[in-house]
N, C-alpha and C. Protein backbone atom coordinates (compact mmCIF):
# COMPACT_ATOMS: atom_id res chain seq x y z
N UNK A 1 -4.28 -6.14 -16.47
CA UNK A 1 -3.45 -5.83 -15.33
C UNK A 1 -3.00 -4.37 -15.33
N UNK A 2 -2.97 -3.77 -16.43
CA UNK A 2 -2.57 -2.12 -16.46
C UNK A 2 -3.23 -1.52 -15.67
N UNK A 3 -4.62 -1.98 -15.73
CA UNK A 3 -5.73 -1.21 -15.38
C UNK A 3 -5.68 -1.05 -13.41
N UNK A 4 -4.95 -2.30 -12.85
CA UNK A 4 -5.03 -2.26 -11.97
C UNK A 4 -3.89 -1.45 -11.27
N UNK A 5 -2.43 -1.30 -12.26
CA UNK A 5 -1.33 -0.33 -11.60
C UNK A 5 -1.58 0.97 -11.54
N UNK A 6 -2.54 1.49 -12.79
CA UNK A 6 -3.15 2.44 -13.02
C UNK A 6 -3.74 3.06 -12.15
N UNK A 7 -4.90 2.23 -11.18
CA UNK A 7 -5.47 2.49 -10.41
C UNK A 7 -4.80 2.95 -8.95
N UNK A 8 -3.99 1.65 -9.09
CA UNK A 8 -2.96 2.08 -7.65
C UNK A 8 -2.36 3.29 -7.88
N UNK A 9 -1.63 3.63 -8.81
CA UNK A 9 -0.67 4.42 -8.62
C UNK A 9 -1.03 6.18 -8.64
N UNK A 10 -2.30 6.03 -9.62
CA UNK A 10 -3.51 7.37 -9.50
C UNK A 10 -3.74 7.71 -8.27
N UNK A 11 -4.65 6.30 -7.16
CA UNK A 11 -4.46 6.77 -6.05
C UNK A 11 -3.62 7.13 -4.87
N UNK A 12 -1.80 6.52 -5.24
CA UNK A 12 -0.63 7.08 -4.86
C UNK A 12 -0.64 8.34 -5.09
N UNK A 13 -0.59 9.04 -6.33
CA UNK A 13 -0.67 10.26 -7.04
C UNK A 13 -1.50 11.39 -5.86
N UNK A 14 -2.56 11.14 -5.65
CA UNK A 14 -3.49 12.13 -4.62
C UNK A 14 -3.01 11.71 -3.72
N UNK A 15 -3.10 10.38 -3.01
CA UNK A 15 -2.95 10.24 -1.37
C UNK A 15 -1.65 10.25 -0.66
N UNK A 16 -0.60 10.34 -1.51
CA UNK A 16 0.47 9.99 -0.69
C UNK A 16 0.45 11.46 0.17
N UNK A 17 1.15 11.42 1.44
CA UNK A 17 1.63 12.22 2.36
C UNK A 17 2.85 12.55 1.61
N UNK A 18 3.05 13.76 2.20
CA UNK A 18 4.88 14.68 2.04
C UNK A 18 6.03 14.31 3.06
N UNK A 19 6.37 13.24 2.95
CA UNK A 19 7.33 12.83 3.78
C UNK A 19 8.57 12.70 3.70
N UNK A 20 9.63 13.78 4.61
CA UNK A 20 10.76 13.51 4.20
C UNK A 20 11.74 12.37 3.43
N UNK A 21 11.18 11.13 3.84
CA UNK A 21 11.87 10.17 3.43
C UNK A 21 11.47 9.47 2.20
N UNK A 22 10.34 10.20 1.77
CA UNK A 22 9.73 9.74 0.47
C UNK A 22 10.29 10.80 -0.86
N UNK A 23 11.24 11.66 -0.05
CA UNK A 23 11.68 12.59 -1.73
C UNK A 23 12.28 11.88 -2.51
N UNK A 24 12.54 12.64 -3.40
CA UNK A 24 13.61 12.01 -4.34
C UNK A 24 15.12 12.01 -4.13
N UNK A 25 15.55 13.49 -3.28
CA UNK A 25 16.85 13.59 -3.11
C UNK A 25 17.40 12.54 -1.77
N UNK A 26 16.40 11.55 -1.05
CA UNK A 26 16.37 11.39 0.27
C UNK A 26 18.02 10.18 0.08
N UNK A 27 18.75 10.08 0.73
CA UNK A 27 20.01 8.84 0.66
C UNK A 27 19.19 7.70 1.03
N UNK A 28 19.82 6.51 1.02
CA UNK A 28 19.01 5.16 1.14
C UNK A 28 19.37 5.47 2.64
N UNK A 29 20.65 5.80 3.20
CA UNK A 29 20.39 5.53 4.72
C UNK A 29 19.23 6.39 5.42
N UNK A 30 18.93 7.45 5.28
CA UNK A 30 17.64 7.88 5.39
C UNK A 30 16.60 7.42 5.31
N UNK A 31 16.80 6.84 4.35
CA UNK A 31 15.31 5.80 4.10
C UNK A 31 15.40 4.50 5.33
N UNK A 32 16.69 4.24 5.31
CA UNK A 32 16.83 3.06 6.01
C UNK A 32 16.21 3.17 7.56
N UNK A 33 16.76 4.77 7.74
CA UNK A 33 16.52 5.52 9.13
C UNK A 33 14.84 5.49 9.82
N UNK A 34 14.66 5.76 8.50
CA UNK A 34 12.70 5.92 8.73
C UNK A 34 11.98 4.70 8.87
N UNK A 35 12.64 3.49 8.06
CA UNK A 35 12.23 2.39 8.35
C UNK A 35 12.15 2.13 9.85
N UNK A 36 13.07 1.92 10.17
CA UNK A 36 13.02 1.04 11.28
C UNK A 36 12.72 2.04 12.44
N UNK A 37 12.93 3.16 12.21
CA UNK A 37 11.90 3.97 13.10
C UNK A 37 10.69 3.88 13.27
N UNK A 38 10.23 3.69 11.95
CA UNK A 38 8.18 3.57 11.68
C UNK A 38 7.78 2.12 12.14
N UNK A 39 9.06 1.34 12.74
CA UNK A 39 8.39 0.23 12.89
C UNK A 39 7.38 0.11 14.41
N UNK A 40 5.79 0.20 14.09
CA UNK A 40 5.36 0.04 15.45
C UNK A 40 4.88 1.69 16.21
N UNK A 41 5.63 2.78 15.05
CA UNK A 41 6.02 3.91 15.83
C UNK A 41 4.98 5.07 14.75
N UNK A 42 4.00 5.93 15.50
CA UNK A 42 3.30 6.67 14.22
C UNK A 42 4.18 7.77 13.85
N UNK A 43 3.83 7.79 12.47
CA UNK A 43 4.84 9.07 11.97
C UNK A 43 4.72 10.37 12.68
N UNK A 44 3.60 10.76 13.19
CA UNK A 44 3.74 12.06 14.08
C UNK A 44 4.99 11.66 15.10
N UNK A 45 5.31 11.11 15.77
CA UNK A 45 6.24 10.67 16.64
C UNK A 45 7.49 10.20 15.73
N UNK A 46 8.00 9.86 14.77
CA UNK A 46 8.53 9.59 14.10
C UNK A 46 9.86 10.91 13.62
N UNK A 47 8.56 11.92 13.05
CA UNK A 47 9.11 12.95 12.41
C UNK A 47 10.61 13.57 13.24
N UNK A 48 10.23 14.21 14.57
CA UNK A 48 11.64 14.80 14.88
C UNK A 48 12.30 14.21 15.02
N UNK A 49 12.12 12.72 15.44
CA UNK A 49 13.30 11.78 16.24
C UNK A 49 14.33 11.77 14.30
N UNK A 50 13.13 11.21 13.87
CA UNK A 50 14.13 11.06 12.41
C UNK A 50 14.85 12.27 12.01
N UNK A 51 14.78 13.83 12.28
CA UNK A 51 15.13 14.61 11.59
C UNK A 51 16.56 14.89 12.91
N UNK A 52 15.80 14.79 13.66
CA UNK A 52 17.51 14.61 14.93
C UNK A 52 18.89 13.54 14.62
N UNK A 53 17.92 12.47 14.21
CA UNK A 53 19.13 11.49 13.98
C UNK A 53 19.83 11.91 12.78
N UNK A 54 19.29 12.39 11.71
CA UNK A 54 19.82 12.70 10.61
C UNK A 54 21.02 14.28 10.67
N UNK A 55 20.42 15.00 11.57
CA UNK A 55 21.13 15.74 11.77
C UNK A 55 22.54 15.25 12.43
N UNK A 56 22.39 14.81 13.61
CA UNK A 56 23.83 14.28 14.28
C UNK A 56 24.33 12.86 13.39
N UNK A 57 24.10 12.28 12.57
CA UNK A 57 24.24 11.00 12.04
C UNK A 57 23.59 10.89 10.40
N UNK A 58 24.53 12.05 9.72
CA UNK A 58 23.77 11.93 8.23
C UNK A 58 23.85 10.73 7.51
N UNK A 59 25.12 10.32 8.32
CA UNK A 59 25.97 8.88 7.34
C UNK A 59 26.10 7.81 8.20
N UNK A 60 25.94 6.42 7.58
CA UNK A 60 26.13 5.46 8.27
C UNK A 60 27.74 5.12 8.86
N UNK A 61 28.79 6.07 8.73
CA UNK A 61 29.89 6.09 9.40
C UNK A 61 30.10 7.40 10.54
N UNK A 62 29.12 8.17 10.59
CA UNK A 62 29.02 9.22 11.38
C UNK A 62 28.51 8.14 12.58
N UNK A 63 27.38 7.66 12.34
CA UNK A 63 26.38 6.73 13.89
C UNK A 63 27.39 5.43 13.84
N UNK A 64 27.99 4.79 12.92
CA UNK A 64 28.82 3.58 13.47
C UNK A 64 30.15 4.16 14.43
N UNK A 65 30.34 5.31 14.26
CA UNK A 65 31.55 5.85 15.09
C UNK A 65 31.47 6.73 16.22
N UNK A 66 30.02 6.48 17.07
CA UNK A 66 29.77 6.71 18.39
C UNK A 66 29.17 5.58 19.10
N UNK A 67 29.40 5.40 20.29
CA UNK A 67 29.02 4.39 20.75
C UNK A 67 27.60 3.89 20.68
N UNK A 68 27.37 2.66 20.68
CA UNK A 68 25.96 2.14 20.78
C UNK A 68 25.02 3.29 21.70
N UNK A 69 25.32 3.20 22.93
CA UNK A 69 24.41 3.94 24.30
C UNK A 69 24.07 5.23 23.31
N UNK A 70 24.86 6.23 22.24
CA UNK A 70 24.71 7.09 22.53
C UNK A 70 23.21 6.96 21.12
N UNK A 71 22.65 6.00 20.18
CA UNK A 71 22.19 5.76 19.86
C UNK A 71 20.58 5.65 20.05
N UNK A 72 20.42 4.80 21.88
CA UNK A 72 20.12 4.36 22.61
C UNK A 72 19.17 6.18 22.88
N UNK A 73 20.05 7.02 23.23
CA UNK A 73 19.86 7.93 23.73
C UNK A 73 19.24 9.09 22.63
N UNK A 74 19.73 8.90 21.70
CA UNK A 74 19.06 10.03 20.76
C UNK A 74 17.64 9.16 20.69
N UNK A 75 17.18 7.83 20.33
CA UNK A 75 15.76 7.35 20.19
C UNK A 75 15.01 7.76 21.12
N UNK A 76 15.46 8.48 22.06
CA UNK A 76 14.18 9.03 23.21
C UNK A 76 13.14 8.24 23.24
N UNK A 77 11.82 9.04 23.13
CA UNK A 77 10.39 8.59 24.18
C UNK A 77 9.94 7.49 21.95
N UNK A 78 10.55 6.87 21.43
CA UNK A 78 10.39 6.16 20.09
C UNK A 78 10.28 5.23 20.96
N UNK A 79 10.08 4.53 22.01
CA UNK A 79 9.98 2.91 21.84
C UNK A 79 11.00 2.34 21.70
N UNK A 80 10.52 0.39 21.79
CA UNK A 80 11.77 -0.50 21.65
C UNK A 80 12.58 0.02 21.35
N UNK A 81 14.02 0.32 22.31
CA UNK A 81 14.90 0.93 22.06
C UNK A 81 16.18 -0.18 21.50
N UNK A 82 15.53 -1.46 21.21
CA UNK A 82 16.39 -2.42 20.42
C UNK A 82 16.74 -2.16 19.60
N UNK A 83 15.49 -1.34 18.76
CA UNK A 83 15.48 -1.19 17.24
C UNK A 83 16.45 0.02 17.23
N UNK A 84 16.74 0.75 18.23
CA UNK A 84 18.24 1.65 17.87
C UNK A 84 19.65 1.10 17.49
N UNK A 85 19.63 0.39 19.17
CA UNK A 85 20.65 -0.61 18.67
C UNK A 85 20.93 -1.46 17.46
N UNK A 86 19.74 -2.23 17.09
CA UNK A 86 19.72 -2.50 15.36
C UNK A 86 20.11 -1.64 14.68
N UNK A 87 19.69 -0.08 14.42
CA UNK A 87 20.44 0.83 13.40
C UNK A 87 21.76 0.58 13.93
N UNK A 88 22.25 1.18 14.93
CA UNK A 88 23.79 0.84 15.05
C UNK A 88 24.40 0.07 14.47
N UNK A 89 24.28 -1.33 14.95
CA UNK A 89 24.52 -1.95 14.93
C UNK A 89 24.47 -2.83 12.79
N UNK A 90 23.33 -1.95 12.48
CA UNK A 90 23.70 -1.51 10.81
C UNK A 90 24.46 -0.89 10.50
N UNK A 91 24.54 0.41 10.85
CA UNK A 91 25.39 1.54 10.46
C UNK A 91 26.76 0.80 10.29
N UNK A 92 27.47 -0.17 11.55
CA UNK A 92 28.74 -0.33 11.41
C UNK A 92 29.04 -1.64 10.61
N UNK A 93 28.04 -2.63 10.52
CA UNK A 93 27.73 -3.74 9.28
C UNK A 93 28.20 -2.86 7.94
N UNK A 94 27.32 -1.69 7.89
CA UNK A 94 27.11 -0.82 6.65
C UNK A 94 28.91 -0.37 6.24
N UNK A 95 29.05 0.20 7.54
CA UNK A 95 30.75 0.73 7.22
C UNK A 95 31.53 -0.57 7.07
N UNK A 96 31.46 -1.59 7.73
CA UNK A 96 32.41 -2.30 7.84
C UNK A 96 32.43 -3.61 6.42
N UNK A 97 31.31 -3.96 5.64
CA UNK A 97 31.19 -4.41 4.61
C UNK A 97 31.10 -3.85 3.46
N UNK A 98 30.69 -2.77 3.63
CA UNK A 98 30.07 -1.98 2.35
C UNK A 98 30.84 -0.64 2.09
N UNK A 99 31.67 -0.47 2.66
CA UNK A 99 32.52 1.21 2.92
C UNK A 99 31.91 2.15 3.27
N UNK A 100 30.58 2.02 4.33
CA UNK A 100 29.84 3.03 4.75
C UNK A 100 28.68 3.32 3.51
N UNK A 101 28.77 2.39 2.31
CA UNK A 101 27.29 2.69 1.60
C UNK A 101 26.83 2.09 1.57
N UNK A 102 24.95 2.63 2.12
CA UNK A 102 23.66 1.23 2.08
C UNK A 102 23.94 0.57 0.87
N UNK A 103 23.83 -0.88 0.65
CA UNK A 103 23.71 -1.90 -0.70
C UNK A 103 22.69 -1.80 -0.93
N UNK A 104 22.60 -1.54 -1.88
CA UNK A 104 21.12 -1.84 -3.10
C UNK A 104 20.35 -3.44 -3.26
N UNK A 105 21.48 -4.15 -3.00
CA UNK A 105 21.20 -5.65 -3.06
C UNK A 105 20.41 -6.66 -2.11
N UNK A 106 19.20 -6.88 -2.63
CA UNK A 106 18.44 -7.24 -1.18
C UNK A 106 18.63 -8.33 -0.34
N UNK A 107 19.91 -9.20 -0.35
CA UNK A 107 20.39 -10.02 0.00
C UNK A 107 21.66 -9.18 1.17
N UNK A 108 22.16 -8.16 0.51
CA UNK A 108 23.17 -7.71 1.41
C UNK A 108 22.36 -6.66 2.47
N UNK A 109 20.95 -6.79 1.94
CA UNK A 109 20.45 -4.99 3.07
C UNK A 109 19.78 -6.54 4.16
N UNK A 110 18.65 -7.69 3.72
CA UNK A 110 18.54 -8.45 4.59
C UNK A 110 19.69 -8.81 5.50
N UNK A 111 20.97 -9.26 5.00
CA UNK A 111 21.89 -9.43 5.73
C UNK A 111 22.58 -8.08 7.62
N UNK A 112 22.09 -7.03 7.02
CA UNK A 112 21.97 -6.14 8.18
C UNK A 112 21.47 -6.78 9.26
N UNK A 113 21.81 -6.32 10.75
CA UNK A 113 20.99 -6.22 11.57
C UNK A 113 19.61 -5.22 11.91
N UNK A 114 18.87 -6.26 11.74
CA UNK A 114 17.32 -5.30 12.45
C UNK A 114 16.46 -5.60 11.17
N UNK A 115 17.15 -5.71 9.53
CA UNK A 115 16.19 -5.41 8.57
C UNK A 115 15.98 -6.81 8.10
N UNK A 116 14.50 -6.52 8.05
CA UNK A 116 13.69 -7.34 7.42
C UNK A 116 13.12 -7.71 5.89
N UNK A 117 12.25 -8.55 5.33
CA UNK A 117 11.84 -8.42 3.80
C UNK A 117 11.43 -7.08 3.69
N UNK A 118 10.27 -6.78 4.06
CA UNK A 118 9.91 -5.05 4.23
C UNK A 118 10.81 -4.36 3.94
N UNK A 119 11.64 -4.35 4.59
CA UNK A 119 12.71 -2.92 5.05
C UNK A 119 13.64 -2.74 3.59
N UNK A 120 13.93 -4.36 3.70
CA UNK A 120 15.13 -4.59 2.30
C UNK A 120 14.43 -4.07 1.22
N UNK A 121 13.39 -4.27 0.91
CA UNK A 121 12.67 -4.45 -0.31
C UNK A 121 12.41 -2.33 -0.50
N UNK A 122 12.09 -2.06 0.34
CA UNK A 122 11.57 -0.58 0.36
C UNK A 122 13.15 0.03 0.24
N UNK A 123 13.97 -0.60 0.94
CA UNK A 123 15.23 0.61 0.99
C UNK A 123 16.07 0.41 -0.73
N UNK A 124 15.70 -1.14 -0.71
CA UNK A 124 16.18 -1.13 -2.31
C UNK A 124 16.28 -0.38 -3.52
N UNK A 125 14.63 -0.72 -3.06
CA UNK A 125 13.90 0.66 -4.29
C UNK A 125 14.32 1.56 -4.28
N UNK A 126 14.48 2.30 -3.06
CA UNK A 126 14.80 3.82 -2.74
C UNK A 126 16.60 3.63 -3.66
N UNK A 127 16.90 2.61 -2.87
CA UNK A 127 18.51 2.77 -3.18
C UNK A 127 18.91 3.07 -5.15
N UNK A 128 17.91 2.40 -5.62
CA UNK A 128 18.03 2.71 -6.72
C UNK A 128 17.48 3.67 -7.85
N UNK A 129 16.87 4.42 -6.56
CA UNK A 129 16.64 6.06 -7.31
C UNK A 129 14.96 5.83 -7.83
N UNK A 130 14.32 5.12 -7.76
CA UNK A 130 12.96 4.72 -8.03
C UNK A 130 11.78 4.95 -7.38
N UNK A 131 11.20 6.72 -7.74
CA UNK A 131 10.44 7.19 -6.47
C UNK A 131 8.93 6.24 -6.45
N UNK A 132 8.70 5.76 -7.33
CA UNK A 132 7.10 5.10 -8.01
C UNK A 132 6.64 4.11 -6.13
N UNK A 133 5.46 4.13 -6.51
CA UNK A 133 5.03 3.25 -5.15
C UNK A 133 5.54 1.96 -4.75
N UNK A 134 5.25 1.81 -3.17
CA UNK A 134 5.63 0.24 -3.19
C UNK A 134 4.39 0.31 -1.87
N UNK A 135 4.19 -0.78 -2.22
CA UNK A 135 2.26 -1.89 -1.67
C UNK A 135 2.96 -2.56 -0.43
N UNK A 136 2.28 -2.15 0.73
CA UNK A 136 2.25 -3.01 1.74
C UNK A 136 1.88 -4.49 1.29
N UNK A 137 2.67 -5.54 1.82
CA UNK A 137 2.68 -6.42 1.39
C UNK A 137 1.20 -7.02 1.24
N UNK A 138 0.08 -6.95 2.33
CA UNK A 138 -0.75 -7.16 2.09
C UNK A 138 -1.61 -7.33 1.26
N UNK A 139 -1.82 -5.85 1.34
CA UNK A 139 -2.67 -5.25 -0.19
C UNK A 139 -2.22 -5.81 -1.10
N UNK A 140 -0.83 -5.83 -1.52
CA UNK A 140 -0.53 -6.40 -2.84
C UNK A 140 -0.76 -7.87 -2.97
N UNK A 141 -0.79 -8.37 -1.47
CA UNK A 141 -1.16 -9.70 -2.31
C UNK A 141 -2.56 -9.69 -2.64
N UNK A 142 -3.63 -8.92 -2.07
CA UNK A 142 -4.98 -8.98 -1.88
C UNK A 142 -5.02 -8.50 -3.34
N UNK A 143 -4.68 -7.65 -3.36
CA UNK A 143 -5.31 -7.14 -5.12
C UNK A 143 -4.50 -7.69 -6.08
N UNK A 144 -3.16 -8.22 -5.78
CA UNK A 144 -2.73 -8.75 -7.19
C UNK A 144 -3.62 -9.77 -7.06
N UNK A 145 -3.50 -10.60 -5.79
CA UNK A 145 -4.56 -11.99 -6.27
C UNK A 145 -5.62 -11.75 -7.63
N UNK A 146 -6.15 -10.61 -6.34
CA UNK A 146 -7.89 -10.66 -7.30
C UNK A 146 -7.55 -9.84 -9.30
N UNK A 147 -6.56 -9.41 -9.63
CA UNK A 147 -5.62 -8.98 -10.34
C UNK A 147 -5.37 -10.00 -11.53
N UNK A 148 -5.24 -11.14 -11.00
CA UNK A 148 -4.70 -12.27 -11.59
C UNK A 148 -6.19 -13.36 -11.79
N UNK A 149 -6.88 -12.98 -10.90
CA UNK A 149 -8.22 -14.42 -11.10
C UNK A 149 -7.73 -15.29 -10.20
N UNK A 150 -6.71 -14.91 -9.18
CA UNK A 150 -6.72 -15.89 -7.97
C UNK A 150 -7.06 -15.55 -6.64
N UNK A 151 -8.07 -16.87 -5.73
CA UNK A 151 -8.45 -16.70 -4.83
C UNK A 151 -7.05 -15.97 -3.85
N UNK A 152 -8.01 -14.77 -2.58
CA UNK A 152 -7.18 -14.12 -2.42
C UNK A 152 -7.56 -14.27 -0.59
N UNK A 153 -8.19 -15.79 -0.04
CA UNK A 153 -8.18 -16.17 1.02
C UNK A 153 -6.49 -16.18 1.51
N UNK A 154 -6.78 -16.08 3.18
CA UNK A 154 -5.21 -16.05 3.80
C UNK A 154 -4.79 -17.54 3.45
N UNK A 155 -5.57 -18.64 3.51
CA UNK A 155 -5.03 -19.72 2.65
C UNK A 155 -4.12 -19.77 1.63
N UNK A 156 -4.77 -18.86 0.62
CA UNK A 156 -4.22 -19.69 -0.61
C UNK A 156 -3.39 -18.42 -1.16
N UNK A 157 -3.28 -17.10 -0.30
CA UNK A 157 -2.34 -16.15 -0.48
C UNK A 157 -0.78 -16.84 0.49
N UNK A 158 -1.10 -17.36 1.41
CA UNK A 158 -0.14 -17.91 2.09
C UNK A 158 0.61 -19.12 1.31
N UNK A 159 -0.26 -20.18 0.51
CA UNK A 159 0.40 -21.31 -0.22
C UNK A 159 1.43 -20.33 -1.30
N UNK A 160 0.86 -19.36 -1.93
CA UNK A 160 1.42 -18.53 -2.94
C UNK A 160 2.69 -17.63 -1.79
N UNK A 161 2.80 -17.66 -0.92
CA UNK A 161 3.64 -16.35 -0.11
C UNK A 161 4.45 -15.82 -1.01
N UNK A 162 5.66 -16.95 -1.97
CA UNK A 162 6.68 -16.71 -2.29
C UNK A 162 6.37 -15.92 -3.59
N UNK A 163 5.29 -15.43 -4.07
CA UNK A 163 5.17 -14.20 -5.21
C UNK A 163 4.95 -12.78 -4.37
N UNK A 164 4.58 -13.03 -2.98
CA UNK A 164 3.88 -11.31 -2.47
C UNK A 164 4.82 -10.81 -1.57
N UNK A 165 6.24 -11.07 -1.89
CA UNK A 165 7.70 -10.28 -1.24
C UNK A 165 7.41 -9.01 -1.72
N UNK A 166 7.73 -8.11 -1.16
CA UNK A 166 7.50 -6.85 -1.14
C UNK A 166 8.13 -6.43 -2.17
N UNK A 167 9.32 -6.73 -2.59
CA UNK A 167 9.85 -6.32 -3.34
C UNK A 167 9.44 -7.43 -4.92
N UNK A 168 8.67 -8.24 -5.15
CA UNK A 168 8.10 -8.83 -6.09
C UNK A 168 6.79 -8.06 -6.39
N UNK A 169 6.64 -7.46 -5.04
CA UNK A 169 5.35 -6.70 -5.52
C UNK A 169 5.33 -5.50 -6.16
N UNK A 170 6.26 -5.03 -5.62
CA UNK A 170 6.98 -3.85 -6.24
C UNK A 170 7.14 -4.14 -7.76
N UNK A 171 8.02 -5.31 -8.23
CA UNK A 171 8.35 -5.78 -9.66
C UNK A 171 6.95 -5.49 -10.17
N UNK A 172 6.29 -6.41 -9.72
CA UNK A 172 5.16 -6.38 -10.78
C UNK A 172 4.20 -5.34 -11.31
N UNK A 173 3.83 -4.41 -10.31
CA UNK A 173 4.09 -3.01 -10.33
C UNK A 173 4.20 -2.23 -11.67
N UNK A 174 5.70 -2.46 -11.25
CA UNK A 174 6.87 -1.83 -12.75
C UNK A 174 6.01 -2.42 -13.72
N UNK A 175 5.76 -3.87 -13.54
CA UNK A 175 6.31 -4.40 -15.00
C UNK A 175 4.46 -3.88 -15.51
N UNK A 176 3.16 -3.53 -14.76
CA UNK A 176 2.00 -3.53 -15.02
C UNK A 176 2.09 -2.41 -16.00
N UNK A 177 2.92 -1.47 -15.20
CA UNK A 177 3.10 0.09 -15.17
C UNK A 177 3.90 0.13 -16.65
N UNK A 178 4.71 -0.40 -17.19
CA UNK A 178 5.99 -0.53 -18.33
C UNK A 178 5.15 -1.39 -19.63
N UNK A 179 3.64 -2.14 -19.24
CA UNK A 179 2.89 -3.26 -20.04
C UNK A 179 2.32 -2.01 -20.52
């Protein structure tokens, strides 16, 4: 199994893109920001809207303390403009449970509005300072399957679902990477 984190993470090493939200210094709400921006949305289109919002809204108590609309309005020509309202509508979840800081805990970031396993699982990581890759859920189930000596049909990756959470995939990852 080394052999296979090895592989992934070599080709992380060359291929990853330079993306703001992939540094190291980036805050989890940033990360959080890019999420649900990229949902659906290509990063060329992505880039300014994210670097606008961050500018007027560094903190999740800066965007919980303007109105929804005005949210609405910075997402410009981004699409489903639900998914703004969802950040909002995080941001003030975020202030109002958490004292304005993203949770690390993937039970309290699912608990947000808008975020999903994906989202939780990626902002987690981030939240806890851990720049190393994380596997579209897919792939990871496709290659851990074949990884492990298990069939890696949508069948029998689907009977298995509950090992290829994004953030299990992530674990295992670590733990290939730490073996």
């Amino acid at each position: 199994m080394r052999g296979f984190a090895d592989t992934v993470l070599g080709w992380y090493d060359t291929a990853a893109r330079d993306l703001p939200w992939r540094r190291p210094s980036v805050s989890p709400w940033a990360v959080l920001v890019s999420e649900i921006m990229l949902q659906q949305t290509p990063v060329t289109r992505v880039l300014p809207a994210y670097e606008a919002w961050l500018a007027r809204w560094p903190t999740p108590a800066d965007c919980a303390a303007e109105p929804s609309g005005e949210a609405v309005r910075m997402w410009g020509k981004l699409g489903y403009p639900r998914r703004a309202l969802r950040l909002h509508d995080a941001a003030r979840a975020i202030v109002d449970r958490h004292g304005g800081v993203v949770p690390a805990e993937l039970d309290d970031l699912l608990a947000l509005p808008g975020v999903g396993a994906w989202t939780a699982g990626y902002v987690a990581m981030r939240a806890i300072g851990d720049p190393d890759v994380f596997l579209p859920t897919d792939l990871a189930a496709r290659r851990g399957a074949a990884a492990l000596g298990l069939p890696s049909t949508p069948k029998s990756l689907e009977k298995h679902a509950e090992l290829w959470r994004p953030w299990r995939s992530y674990a295992l990852i670590r733990l290939w990477r730490a073996s």
